[in-house]
N, C-alpha and C. Protein backbone atom coordinates (compact mmCIF):
# COMPACT_ATOMS: atom_id res chain seq x y z
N UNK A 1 -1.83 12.14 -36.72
CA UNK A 1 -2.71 12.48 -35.60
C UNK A 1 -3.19 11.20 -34.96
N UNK A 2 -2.77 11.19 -33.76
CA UNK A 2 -3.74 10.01 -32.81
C UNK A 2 -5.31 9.75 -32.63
N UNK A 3 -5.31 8.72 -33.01
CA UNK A 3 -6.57 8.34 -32.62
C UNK A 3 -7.26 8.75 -31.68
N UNK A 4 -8.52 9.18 -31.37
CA UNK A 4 -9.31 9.10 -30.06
C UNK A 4 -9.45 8.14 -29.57
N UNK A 5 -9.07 7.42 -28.15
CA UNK A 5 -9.49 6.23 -28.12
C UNK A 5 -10.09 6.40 -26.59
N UNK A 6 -11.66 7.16 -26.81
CA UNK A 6 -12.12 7.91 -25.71
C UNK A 6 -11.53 8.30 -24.29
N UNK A 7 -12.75 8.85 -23.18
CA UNK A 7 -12.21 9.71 -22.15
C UNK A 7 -11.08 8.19 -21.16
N UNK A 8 -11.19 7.35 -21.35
CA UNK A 8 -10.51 6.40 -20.62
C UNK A 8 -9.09 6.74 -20.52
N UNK A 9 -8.67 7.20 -22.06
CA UNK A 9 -6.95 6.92 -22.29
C UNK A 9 -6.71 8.83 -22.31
N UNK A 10 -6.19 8.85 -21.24
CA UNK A 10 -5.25 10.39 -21.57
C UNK A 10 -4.29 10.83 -22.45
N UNK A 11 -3.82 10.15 -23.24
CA UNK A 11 -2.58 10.13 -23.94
C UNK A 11 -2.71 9.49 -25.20
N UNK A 12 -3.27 9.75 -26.37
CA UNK A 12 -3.69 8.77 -26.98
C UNK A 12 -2.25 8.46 -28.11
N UNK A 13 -1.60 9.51 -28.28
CA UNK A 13 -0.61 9.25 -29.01
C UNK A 13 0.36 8.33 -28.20
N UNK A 14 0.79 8.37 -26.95
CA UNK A 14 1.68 7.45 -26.20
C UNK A 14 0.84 6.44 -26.29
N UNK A 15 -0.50 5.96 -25.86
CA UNK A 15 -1.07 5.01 -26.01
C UNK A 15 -0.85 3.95 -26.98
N UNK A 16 -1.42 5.30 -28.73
CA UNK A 16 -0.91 3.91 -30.01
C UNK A 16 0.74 3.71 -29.79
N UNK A 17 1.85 4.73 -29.29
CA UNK A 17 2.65 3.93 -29.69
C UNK A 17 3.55 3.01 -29.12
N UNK A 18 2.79 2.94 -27.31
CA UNK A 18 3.19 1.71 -26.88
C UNK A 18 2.90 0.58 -27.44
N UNK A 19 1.46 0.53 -28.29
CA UNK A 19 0.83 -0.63 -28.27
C UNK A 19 1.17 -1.24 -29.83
N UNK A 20 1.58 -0.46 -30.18
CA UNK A 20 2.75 -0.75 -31.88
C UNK A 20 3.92 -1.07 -31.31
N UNK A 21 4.73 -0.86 -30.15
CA UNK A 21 5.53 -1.89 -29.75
C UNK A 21 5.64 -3.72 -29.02
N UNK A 22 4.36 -3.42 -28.94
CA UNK A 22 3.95 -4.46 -28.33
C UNK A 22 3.43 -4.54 -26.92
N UNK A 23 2.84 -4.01 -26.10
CA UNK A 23 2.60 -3.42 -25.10
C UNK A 23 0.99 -3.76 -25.28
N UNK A 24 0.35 -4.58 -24.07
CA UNK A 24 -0.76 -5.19 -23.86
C UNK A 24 -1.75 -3.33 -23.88
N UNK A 25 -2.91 -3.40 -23.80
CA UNK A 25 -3.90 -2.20 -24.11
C UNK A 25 -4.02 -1.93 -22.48
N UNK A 26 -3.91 -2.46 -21.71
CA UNK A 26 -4.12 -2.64 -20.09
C UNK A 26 -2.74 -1.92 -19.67
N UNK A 27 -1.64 -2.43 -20.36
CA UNK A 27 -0.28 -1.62 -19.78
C UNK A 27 -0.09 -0.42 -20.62
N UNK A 28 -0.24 -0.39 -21.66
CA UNK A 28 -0.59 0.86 -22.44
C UNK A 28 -1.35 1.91 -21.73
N UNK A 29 -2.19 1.22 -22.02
CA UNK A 29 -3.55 2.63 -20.84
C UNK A 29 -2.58 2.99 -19.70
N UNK A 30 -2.19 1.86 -19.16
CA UNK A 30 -1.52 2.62 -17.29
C UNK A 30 -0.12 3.47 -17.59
N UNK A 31 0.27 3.32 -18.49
CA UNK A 31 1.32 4.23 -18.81
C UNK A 31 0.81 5.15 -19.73
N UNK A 32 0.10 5.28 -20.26
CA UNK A 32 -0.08 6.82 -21.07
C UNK A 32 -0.88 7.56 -20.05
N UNK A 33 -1.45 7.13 -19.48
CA UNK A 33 -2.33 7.85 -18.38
C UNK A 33 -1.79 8.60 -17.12
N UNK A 34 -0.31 7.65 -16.63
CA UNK A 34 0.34 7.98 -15.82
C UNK A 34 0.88 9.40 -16.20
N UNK A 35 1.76 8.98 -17.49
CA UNK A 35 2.40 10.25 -18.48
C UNK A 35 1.61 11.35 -18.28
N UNK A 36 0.40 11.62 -18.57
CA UNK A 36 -0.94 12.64 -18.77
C UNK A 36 -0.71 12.91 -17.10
N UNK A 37 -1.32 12.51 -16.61
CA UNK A 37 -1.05 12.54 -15.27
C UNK A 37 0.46 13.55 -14.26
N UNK A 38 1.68 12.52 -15.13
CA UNK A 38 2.55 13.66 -14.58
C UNK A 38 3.25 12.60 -13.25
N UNK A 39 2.41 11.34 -12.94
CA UNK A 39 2.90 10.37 -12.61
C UNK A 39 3.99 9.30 -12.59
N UNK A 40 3.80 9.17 -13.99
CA UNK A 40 5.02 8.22 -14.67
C UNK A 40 6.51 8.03 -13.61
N UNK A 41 7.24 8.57 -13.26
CA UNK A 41 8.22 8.77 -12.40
C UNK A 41 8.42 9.16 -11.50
N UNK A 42 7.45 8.37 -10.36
CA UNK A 42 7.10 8.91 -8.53
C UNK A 42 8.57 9.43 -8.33
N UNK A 43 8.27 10.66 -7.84
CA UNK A 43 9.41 11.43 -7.11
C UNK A 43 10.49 11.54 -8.20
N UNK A 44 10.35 11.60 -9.45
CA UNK A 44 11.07 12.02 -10.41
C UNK A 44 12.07 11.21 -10.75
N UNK A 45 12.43 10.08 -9.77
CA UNK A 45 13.87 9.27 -9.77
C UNK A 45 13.19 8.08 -11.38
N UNK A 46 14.46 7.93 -11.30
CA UNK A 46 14.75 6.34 -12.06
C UNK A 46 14.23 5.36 -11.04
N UNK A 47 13.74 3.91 -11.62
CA UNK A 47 13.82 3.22 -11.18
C UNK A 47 14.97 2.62 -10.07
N UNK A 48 16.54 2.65 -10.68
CA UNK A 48 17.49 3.10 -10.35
C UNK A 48 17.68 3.22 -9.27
N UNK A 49 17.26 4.94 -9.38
CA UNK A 49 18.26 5.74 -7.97
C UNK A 49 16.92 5.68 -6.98
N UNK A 50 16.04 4.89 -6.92
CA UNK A 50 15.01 4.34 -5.63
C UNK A 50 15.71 3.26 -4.97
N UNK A 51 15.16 3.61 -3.63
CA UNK A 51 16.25 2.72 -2.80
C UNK A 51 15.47 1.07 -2.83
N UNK A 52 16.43 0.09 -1.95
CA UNK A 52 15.43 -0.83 -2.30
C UNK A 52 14.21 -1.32 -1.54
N UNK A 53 14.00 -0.71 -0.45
CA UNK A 53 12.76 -0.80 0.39
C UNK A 53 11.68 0.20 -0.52
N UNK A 54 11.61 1.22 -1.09
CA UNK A 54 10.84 1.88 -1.80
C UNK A 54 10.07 1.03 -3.53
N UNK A 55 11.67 0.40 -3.86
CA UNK A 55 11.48 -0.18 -4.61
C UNK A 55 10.10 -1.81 -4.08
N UNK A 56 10.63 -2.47 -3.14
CA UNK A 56 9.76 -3.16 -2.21
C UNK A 56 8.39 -2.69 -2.17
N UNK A 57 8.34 -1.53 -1.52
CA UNK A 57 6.63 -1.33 -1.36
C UNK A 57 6.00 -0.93 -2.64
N UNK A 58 6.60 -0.54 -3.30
CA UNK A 58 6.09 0.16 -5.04
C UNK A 58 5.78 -1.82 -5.50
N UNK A 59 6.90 -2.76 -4.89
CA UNK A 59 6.44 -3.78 -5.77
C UNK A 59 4.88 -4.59 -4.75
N UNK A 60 4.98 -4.46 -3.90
CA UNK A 60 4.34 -4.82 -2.94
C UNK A 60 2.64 -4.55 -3.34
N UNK A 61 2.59 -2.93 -3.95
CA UNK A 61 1.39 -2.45 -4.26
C UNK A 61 0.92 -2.78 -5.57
N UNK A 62 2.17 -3.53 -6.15
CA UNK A 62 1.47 -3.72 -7.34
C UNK A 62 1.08 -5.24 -7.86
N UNK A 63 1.46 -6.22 -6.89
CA UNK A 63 1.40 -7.32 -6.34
C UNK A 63 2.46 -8.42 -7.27
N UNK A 64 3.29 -7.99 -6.97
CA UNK A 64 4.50 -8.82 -7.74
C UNK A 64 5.02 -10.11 -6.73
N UNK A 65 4.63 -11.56 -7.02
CA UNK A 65 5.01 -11.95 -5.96
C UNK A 65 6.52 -12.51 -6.11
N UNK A 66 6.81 -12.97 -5.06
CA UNK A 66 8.45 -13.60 -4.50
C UNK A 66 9.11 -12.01 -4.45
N UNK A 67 8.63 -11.00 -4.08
CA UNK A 67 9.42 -9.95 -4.28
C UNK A 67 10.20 -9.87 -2.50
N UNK A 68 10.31 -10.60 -1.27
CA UNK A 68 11.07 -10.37 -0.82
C UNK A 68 12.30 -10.96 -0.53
N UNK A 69 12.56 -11.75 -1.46
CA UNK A 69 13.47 -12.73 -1.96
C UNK A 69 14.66 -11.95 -2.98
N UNK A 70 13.47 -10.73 -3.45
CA UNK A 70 14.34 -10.30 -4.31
C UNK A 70 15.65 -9.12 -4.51
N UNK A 71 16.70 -9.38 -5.17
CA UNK A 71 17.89 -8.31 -4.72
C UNK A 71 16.81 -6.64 -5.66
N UNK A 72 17.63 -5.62 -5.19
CA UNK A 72 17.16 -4.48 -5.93
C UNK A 72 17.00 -4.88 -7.61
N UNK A 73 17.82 -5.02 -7.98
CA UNK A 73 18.15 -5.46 -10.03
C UNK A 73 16.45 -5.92 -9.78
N UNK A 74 16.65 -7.34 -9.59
CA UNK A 74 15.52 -8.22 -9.71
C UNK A 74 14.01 -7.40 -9.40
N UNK A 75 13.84 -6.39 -8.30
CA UNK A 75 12.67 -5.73 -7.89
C UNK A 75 12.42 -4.92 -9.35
N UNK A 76 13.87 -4.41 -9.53
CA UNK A 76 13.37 -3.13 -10.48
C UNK A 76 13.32 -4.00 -11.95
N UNK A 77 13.76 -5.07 -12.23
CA UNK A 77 13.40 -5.70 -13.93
C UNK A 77 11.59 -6.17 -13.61
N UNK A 78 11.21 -6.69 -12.10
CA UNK A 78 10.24 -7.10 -11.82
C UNK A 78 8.74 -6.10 -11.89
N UNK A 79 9.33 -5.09 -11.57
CA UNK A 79 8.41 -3.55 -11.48
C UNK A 79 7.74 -3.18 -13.35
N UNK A 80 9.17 -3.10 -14.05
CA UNK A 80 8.98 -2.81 -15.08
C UNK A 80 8.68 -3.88 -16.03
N UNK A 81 8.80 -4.95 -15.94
CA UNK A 81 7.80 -6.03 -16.78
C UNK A 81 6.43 -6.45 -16.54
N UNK A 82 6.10 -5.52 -15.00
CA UNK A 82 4.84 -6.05 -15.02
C UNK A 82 4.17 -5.24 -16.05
N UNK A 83 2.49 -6.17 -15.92
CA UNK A 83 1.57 -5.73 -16.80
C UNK A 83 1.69 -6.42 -17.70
């Protein structure tokens, strides 16, 4: 059974077991929360099958810089390492 790790974290079981992989408590939280949420995968796609201007503004909002330099690969390894 997961911990409570109060009303902050929606997900507390995804929570511990990002963070037993190694996964900062800040990127943990934003992904178990997303999950709870129903978020996790805007518009259901993969990283992937997003085009790369979508991929662009998704990186744009999340403030990744040199991202218009960058090919699609690079946006989407850039998206998912943040945090």
């Amino acid at each position: 059974m997961a911990r409570d790790h109060g009303p902050q974290i929606k997900d507390d079981k995804l929570y511990e077991a990002l963070r037993k992989q190694g996964d900062s408590a800040e990127k943990a939280a934003r992904i178990a929360n997303a999950h709870a949420a129903g978020t996790l995968h805007p518009r259901g796609q993969k990283l992937e099958a997003r085009s790369k201007d979508d991929l662009y503004r998704e990186a744009r909002k999340i403030g990744i810089a040199g991202r218009s330099s960058m090919s699609k690969a690079e946006l989407v390894k850039a998206i998912r390492g943040h945090g």
